[in-house]
Protein backbone atom coordinates (compact mmCIF):
# COMPACT_ATOMS: atom_id res chain seq x y z
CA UNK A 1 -11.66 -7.43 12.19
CA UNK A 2 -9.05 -5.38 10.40
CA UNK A 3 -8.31 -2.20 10.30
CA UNK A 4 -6.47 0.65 8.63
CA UNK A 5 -4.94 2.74 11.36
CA UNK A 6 -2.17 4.86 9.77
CA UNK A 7 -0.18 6.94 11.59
CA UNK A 8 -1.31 10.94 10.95
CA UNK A 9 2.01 11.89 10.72
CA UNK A 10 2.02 8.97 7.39
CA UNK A 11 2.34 8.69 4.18
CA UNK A 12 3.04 5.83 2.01
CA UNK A 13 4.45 6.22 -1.50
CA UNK A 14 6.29 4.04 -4.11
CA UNK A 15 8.58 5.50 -6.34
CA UNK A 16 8.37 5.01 -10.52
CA UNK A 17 9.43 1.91 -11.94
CA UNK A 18 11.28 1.91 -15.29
CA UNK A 19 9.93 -0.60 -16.74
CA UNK A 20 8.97 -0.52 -20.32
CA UNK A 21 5.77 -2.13 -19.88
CA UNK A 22 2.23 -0.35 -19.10
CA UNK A 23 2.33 0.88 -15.11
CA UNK A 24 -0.72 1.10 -13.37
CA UNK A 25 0.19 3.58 -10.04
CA UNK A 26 -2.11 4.65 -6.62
CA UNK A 27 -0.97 8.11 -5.19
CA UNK A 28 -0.62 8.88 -2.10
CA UNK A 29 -0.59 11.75 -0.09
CA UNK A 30 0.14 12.86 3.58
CA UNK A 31 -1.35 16.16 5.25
CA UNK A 32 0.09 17.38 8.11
CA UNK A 33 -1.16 17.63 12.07
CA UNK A 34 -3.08 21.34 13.27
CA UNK A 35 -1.36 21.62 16.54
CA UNK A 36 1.12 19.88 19.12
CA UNK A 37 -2.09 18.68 21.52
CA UNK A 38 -3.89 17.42 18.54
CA UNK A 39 -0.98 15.53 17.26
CA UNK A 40 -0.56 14.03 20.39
CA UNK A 41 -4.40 13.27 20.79
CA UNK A 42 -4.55 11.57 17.59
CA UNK A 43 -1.31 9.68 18.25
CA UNK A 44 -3.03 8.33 21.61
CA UNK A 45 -5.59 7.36 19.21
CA UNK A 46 -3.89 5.21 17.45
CA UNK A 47 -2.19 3.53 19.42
CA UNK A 48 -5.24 2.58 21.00
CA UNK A 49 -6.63 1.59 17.49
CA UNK A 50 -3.64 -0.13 17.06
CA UNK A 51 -4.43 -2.57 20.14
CA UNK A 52 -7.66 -3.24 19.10
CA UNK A 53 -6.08 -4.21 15.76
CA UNK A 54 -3.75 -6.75 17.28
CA UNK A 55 -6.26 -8.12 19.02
CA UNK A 56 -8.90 -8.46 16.32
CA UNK A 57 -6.20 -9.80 14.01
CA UNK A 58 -5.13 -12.60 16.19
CA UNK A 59 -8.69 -13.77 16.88
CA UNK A 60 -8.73 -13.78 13.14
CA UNK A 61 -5.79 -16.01 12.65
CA UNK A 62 -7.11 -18.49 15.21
CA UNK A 63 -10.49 -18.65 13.10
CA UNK A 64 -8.89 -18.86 10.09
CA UNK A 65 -7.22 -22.37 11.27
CA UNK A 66 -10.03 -24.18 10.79
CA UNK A 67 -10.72 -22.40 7.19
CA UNK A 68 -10.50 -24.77 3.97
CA UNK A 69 -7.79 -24.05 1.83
CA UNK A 70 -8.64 -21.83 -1.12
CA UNK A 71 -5.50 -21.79 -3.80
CA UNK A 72 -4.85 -18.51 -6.09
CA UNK A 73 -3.36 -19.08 -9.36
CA UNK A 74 -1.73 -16.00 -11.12
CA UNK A 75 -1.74 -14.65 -14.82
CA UNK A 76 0.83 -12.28 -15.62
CA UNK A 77 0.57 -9.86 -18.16
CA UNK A 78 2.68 -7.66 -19.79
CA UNK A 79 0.77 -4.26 -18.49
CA UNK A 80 1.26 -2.70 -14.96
CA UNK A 81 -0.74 -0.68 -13.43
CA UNK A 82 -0.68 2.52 -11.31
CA UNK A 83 -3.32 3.98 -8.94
CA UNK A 84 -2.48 7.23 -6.96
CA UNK A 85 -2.62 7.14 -3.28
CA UNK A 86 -2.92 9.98 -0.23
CA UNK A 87 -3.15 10.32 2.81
CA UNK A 88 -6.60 11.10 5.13
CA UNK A 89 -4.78 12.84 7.31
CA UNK A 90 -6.93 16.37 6.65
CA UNK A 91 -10.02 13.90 7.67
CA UNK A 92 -8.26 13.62 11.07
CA UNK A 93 -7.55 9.98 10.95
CA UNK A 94 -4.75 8.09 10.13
CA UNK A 95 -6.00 6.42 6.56
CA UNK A 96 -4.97 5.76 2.83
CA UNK A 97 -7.18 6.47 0.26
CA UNK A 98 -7.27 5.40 -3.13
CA UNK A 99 -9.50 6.48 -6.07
CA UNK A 100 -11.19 3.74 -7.82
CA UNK A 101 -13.31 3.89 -11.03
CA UNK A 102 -15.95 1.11 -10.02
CA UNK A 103 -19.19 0.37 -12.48
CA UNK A 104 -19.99 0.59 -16.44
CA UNK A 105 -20.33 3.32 -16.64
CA UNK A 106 -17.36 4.12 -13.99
CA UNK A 107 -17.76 6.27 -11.05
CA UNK A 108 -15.11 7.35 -8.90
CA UNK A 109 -15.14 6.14 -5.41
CA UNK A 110 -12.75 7.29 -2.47
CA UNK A 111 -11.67 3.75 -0.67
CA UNK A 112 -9.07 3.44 2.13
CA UNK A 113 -6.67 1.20 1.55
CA UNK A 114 -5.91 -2.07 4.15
CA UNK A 115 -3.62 -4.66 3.66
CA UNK A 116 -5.24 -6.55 6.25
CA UNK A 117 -8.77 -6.82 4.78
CA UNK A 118 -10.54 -8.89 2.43
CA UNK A 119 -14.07 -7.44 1.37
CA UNK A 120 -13.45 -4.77 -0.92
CA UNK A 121 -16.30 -2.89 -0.79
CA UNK A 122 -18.57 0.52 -1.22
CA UNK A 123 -21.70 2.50 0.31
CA UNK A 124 -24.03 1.60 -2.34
CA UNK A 125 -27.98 1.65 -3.12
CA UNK A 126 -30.05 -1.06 -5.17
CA UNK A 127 -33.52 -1.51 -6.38
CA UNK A 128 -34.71 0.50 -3.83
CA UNK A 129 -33.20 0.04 -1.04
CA UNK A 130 -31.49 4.27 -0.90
CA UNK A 131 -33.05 4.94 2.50
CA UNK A 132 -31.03 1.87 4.02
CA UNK A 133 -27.04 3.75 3.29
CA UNK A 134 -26.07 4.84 6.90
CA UNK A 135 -23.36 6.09 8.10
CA UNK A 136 -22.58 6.24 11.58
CA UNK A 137 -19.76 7.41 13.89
CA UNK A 138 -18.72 7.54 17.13
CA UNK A 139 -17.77 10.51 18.68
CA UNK A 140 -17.09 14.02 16.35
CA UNK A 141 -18.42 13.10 12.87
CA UNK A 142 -16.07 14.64 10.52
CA UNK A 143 -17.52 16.41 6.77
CA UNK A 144 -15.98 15.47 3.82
CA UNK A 145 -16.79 15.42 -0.08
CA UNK A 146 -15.69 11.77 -0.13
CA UNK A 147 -18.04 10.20 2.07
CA UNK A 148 -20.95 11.80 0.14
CA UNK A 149 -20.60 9.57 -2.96
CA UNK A 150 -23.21 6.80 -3.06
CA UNK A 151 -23.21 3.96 -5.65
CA UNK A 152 -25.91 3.61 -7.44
CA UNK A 153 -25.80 -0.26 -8.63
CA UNK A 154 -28.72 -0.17 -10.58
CA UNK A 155 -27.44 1.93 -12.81
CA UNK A 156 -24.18 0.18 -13.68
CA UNK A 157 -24.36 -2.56 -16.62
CA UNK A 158 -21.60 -4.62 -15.07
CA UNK A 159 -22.63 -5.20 -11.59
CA UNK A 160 -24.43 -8.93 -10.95
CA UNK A 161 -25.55 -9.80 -7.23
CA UNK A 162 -24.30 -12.90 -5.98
CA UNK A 163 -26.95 -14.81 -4.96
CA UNK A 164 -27.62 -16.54 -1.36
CA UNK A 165 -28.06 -19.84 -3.17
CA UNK A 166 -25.03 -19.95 -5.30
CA UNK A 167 -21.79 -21.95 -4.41
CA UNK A 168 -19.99 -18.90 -4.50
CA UNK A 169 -22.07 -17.77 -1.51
CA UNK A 170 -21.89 -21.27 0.54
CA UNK A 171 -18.72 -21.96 0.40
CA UNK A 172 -16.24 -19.58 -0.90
CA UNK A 173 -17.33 -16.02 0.66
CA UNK A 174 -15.75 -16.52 4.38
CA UNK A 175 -18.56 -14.04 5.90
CA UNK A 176 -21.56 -14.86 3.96
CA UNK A 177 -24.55 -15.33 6.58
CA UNK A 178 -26.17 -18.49 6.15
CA UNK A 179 -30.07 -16.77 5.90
CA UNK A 180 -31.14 -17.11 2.20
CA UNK A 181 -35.41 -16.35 2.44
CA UNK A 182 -34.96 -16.75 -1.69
CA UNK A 183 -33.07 -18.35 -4.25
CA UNK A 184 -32.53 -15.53 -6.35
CA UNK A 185 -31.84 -12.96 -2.69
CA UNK A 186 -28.16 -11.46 -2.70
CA UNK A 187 -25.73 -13.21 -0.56
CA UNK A 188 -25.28 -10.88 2.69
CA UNK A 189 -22.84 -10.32 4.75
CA UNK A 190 -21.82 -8.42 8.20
CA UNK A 191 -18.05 -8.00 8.21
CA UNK A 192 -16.81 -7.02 11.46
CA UNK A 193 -13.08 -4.63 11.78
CA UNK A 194 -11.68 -3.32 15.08
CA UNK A 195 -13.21 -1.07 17.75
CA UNK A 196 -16.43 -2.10 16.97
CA UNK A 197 -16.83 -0.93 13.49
CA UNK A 198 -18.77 -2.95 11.10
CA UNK A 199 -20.36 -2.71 7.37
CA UNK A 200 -23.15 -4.79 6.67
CA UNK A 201 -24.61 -5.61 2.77
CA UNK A 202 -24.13 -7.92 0.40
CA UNK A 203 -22.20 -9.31 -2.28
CA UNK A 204 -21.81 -8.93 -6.19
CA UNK A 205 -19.62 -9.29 -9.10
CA UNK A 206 -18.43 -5.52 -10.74
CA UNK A 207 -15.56 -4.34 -12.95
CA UNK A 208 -12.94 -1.70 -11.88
CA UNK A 209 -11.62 0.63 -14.43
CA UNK A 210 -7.96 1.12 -13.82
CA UNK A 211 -5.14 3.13 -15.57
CA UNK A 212 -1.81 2.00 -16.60
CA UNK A 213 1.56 4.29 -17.12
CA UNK A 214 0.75 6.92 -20.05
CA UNK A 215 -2.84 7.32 -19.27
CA UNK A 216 -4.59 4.11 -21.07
CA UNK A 217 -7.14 2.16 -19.31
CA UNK A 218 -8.76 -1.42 -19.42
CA UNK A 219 -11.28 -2.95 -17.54
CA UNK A 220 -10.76 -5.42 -14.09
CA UNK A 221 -13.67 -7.68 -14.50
CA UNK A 222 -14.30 -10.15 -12.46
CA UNK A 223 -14.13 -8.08 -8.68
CA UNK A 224 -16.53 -9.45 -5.66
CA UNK A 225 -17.56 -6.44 -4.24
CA UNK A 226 -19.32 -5.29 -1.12
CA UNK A 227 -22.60 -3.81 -2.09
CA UNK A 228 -22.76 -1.61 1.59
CA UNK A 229 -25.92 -0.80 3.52
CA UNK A 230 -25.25 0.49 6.65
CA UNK A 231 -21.56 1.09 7.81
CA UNK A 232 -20.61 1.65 11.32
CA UNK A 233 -17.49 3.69 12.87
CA UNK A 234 -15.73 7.02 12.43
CA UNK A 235 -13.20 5.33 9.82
CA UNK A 236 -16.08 5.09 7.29
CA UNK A 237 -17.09 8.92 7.87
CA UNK A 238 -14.73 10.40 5.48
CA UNK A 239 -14.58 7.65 2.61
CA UNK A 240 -16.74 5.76 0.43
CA UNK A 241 -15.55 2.09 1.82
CA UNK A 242 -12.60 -0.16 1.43
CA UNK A 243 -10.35 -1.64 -0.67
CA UNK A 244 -8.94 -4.75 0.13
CA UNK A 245 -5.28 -5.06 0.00
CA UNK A 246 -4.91 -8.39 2.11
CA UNK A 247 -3.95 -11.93 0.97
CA UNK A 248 -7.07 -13.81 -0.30
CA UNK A 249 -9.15 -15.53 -3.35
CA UNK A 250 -11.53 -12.58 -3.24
CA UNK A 251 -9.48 -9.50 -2.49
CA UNK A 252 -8.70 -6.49 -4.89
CA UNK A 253 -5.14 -7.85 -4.81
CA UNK A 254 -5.58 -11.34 -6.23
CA UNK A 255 -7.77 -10.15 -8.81
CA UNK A 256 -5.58 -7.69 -9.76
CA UNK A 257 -2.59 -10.16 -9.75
CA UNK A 258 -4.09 -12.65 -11.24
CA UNK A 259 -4.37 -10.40 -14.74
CA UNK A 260 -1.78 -8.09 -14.05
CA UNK A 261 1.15 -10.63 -12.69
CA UNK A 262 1.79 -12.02 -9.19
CA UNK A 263 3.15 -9.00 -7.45
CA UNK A 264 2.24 -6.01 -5.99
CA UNK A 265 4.29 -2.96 -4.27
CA UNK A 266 4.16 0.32 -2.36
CA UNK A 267 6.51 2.49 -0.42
CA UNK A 268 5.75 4.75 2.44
CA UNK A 269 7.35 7.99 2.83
CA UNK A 270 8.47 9.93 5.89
CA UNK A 271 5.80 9.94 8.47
CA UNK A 272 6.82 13.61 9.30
CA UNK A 273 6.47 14.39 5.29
CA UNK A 274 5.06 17.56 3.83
CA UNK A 275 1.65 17.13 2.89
CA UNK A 276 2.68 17.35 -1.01
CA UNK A 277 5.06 13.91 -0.56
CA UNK A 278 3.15 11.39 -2.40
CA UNK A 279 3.56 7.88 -3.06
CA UNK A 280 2.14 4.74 -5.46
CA UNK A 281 0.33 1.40 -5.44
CA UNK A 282 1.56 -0.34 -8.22
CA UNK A 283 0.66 -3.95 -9.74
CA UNK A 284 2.40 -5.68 -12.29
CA UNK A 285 5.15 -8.61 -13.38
CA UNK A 286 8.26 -6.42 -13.26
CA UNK A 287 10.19 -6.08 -10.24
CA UNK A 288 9.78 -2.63 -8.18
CA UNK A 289 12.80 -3.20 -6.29
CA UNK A 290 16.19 -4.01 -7.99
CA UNK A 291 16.91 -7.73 -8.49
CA UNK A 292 19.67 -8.14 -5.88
CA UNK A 293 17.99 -6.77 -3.02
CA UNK A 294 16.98 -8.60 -0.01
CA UNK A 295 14.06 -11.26 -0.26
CA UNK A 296 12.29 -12.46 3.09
CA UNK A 297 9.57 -15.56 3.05
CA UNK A 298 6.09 -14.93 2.67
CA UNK A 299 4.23 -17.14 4.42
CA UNK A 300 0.93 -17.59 2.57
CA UNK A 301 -2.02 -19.77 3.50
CA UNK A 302 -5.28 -20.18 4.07
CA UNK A 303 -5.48 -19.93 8.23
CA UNK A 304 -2.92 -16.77 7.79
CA UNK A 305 -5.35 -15.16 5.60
CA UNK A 306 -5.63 -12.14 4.42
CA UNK A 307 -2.36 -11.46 6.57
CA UNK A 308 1.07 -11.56 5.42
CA UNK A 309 3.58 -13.57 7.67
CA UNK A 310 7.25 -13.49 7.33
CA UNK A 311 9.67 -15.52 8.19
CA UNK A 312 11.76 -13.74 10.87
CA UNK A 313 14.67 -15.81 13.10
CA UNK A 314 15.84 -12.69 14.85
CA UNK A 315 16.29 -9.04 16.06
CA UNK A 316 20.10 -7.57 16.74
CA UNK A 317 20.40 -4.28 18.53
CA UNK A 318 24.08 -2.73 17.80
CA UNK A 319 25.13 -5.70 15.92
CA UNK A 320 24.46 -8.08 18.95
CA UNK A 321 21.79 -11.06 18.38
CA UNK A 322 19.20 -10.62 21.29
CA UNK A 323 18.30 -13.81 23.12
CA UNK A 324 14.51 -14.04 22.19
CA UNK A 325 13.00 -17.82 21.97
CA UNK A 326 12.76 -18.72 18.88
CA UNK A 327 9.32 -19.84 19.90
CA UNK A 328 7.92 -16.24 19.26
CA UNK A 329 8.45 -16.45 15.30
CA UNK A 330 6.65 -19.43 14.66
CA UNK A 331 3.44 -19.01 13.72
CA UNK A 332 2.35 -22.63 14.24
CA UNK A 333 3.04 -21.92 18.31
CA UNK A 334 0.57 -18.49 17.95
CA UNK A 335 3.42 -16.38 17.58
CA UNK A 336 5.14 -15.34 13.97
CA UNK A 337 5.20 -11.69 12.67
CA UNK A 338 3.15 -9.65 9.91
CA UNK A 339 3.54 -6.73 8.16
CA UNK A 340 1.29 -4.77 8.03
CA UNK A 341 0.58 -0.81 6.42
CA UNK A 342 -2.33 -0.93 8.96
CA UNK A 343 -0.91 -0.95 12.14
CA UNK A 344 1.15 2.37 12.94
CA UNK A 345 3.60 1.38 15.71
CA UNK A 346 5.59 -1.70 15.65
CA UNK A 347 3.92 -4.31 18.12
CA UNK A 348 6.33 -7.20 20.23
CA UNK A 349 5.32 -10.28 21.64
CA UNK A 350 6.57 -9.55 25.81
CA UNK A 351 10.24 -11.12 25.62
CA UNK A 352 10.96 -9.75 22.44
CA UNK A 353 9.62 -5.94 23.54
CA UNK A 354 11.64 -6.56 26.54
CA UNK A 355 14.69 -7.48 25.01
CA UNK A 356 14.29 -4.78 21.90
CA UNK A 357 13.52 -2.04 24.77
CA UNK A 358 16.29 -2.61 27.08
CA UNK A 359 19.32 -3.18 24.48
CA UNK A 360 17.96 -0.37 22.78
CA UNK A 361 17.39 2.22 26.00
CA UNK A 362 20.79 1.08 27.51
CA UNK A 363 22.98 3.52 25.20
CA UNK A 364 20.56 6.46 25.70
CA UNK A 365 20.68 6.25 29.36
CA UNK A 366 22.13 9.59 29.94
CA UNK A 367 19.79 11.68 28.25
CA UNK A 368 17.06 12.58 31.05
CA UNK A 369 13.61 10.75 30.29
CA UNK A 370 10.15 12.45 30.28
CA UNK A 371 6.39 10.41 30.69
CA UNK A 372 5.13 10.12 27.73
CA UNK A 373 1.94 7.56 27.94
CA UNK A 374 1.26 5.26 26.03
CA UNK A 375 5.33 4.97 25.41
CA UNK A 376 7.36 3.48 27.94
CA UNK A 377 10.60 5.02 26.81
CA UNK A 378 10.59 8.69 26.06
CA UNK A 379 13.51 11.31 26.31
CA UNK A 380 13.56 14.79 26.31
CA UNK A 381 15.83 15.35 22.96
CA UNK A 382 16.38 18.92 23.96
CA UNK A 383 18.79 18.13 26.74
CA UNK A 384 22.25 18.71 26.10
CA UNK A 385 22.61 15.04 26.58
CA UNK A 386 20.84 14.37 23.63
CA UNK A 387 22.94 16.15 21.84
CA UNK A 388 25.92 13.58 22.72
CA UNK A 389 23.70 10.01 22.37
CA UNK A 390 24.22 7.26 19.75
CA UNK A 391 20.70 5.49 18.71
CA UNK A 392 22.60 1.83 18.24
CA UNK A 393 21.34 0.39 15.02
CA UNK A 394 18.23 -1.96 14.89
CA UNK A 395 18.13 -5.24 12.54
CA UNK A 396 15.24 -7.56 11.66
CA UNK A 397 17.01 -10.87 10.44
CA UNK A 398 14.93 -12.78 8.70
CA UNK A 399 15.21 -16.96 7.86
CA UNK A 400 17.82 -17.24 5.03
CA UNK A 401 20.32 -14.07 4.89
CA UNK A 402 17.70 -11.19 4.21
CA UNK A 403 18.18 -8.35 6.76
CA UNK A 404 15.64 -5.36 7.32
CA UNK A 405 17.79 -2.13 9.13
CA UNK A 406 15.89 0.69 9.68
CA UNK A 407 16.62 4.30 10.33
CA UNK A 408 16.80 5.47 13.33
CA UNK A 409 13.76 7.92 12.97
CA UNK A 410 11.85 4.53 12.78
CA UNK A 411 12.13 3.33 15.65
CA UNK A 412 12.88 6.23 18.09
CA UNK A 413 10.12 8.57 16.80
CA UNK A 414 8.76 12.31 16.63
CA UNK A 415 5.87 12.48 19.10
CA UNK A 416 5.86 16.00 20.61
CA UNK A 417 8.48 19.08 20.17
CA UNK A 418 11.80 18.15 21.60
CA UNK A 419 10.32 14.68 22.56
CA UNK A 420 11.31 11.05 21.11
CA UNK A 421 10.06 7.62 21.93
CA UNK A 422 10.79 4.13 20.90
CA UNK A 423 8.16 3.35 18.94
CA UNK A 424 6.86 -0.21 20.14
CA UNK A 425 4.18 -2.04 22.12
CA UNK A 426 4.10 -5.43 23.84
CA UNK A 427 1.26 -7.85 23.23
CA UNK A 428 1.30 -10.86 25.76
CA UNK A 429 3.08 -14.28 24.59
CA UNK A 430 2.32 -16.45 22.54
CA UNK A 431 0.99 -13.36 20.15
CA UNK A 432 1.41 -12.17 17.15
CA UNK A 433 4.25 -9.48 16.29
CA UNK A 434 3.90 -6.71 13.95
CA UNK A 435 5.94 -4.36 11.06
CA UNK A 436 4.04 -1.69 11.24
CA UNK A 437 4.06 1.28 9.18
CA UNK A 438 6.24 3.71 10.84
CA UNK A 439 8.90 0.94 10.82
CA UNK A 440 8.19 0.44 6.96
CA UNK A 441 8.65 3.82 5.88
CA UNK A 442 11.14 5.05 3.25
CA UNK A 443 11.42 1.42 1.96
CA UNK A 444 9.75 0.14 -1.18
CA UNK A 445 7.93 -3.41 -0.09
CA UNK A 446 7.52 -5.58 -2.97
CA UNK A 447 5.08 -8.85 -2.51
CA UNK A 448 5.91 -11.45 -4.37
CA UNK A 449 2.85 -13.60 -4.00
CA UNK A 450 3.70 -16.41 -6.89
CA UNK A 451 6.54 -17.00 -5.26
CA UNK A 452 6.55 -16.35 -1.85
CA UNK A 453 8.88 -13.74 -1.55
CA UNK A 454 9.02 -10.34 0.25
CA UNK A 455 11.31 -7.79 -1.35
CA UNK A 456 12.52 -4.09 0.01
CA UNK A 457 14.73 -1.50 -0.88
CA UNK A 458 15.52 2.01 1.05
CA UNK A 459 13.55 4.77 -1.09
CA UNK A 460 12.46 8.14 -0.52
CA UNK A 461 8.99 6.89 -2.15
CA UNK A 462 8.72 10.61 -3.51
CA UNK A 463 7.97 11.10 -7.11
CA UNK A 464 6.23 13.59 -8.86
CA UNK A 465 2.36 14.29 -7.65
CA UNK A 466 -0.47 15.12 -9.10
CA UNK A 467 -4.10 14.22 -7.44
């Protein structure tokens, strides 16, 4: 279905907020590559990962058309809070985790972190059932301290199965399986990401214990939670599950906006960061971003679910408008754009990766190209050519007068020694077109779910870290 597939070379990190108010923050960190083959073997990796993504999330969209409308209502508070983020980099994927204090009493759990899923959820044993947590991966399994953490439901006061029979279970949990032998049996589910990967389990209600600015904590009550038996795919190797970061009535994030206010932010540093950069996920009412900066349209609804649409009319190269139908933003005609902290490279529907590769490869003509697969345009930055070229300026305009520009190191990227590429794929049209996170870094992104409204503002992300 979805999947987190962040770049290695990634890290994502919000800087501190000033407001007076409690702040709740998620670290994260980046680690660094081993070697030059390895970077490149991962990157190939990814972007593979990063097509099965597409394609997972655009079967998703067309399912999700024929979903009933669920509406979120928000609560805001006057308390924000913080949770520390890091890469999984030194796992040898391209993940965000974040620690989460699940239970009463609260256990820590290692989660990765996907704005494109809804089922928050963790390896866990109940009444019995221990011998049932699997784990299994394709290809190298990696060790790591996180993925050894079971929970132990049984044990926690606050956790309450959700039972096949309830409403709940029937009609609001979009991948609830219909068998129910019992009344009083827990509703299951099999959730299905990308490349195969899958966690089966079921369902419950559980609180979160999360920490605001200055250390104080309080309880999220109120979570559905994924109650994992058997998890399938090398993402899952090096964490305890998922939490769910997408746009939904049952994800982490409109829980935690519902109590905490309607917004929530990060900011992603440098892909090429040391592996001490770190970065937040922060939820609250106040404003991450300053109040004049830019403001794009969410577009929020129950067949777009748990993605986040924006409203884009355009992209300029150099200043110019390219001539891309207008047809390829509009998500009613199976096109429109997300963003996404899942997806590493930034994917095109065809005649707007055309357009966006040839304005943008025109003014680097000189410099003497190299084959770099899976990139179509790569350059050998070495050359004494290089030394001479001008990378003409990329714009996203979106509807309205908001307008998203981009380093240059975002879009012509770092994929071997002496070697840059322009960082995009195509994805046949009508399809859907994606911000992904190499294209998002060193901007705080502020989502604005009461009203709609997508907020950024150029950042380092880096703050002070401590794990």
């Amino acid at each position: 279905m979805h999947w987190l597939l962040l770049l290695l070379l990634f890290s994502a990190t919000p800087e501190s907020t000033t407001a007076t108010g409690s702040h709740l923050r998620l670290t994260l960190h980046r680690l660094p590559y081993s070697t030059e083959s390895s970077r490149l073997d991962r990157l190939r990796a990814i972007v593979h990962g990063d097509r099965w993504r597409h394609r997972t999330i655009a079967g998703e969209i067309a399912r999700r058309r024929m979903a009933v409308e669920v509406g979120s209502s928000f609560r805001a508070s006057d308390s924000e809070i913080e949770m520390p983020l890091w890469s999984g980099a030194y796992t040898g994927t391209g993940e965000y985790f974040v620690r989460l204090f699940l239970g009463t009493p609260a256990r820590p759990f290692v989660l990765v972190t996907d704005t494109g899923s809804d089922l928050t959820w963790v390896t866990c044993r109940y009444q019995g059932t221990a011998d049932s947590v699997q784990r299994r991966g394709g290809g190298r399994k990696r060790r790591s301290r996180q993925s050894k953490r079971v929970f132990e439901a049984d044990r926690s006061s606050s956790f309450h199965p959700i039972s096949c029979s309830s409403s709940a279970c029937r009609t609001e949990l979009p991948f609830a399986l219909k068998a129910c032998p019992t009344p009083a049996t827990p509703c299951s589910y099999d959730y299905q990401y990308a490349q195969g990967s899958s966690a089966k389990g079921f369902f419950a209600n559980e609180s979160a214990t999360v920490e605001f600015h200055g250390r104080r904590r309080t309880k999220l009550k109120g979570l559905v939670v994924g109650c994992t038996s058997s998890a399938v795919g090398t993402s899952f190797v090096s964490s305890d599950g998922v939490l769910a970061l997408g746009y939904g009535p049952n994800t982490f994030v409109s829980r935690a906006t519902a109590v905490f206010g309607g917004r929530f932010s990060y900011c992603l540093v440098d892909h090429l960061s040391p592996r001490n950069a770190t970065g937040h996920l922060t939820f609250g009412p106040r404003h991450s971003v300053p109040s004049n900066s830019p403001s794009a349209r969410l577009i929020l609804d129950s067949f777009h679910q748990p993605f986040y649409y924006v409203a884009v009319a355009g992209i300029s190269v150099a200043g110019e408008l390219l001539l891309i139908p207008p047809s390829i933003w509009n998500s009613s005609l199976h096109g429109g754009a997300i963003v996404d902290s899942g997806t590493t490279l930034t994917v095109l529907a065809d005649p707007a990766y055309r357009a966006v590769v040839d304005a943008l490869s025109r003014p680097l003509a000189a410099v003497p190209r190299v084959k770099f697969d899976p990139f179509e345009y790569c350059y050998n930055w070495t050359s004494p050519e290089a030394a001479h070229a001008v990378v003409p300026g990329l714009t996203l305009n979106f509807v309205g007068s908001a307008q998203f520009s981009p380093p240059a190191k975002s879009y012509l990227i770092d994929v071997a020694t002496g070697v840059k590429c322009l960082g995009f794929t195509s994805t046949p049209s009508p399809g859907i077109s994606i911000i992904g996170n190499i294209m998002q870094q060193n901007h705080m992104w502020e989502f604005d779910l009461e009203n709609q409204r997508l907020r950024f503002h150029p950042s380092n992300c880096t703050v002070g870290s401590k794990r």
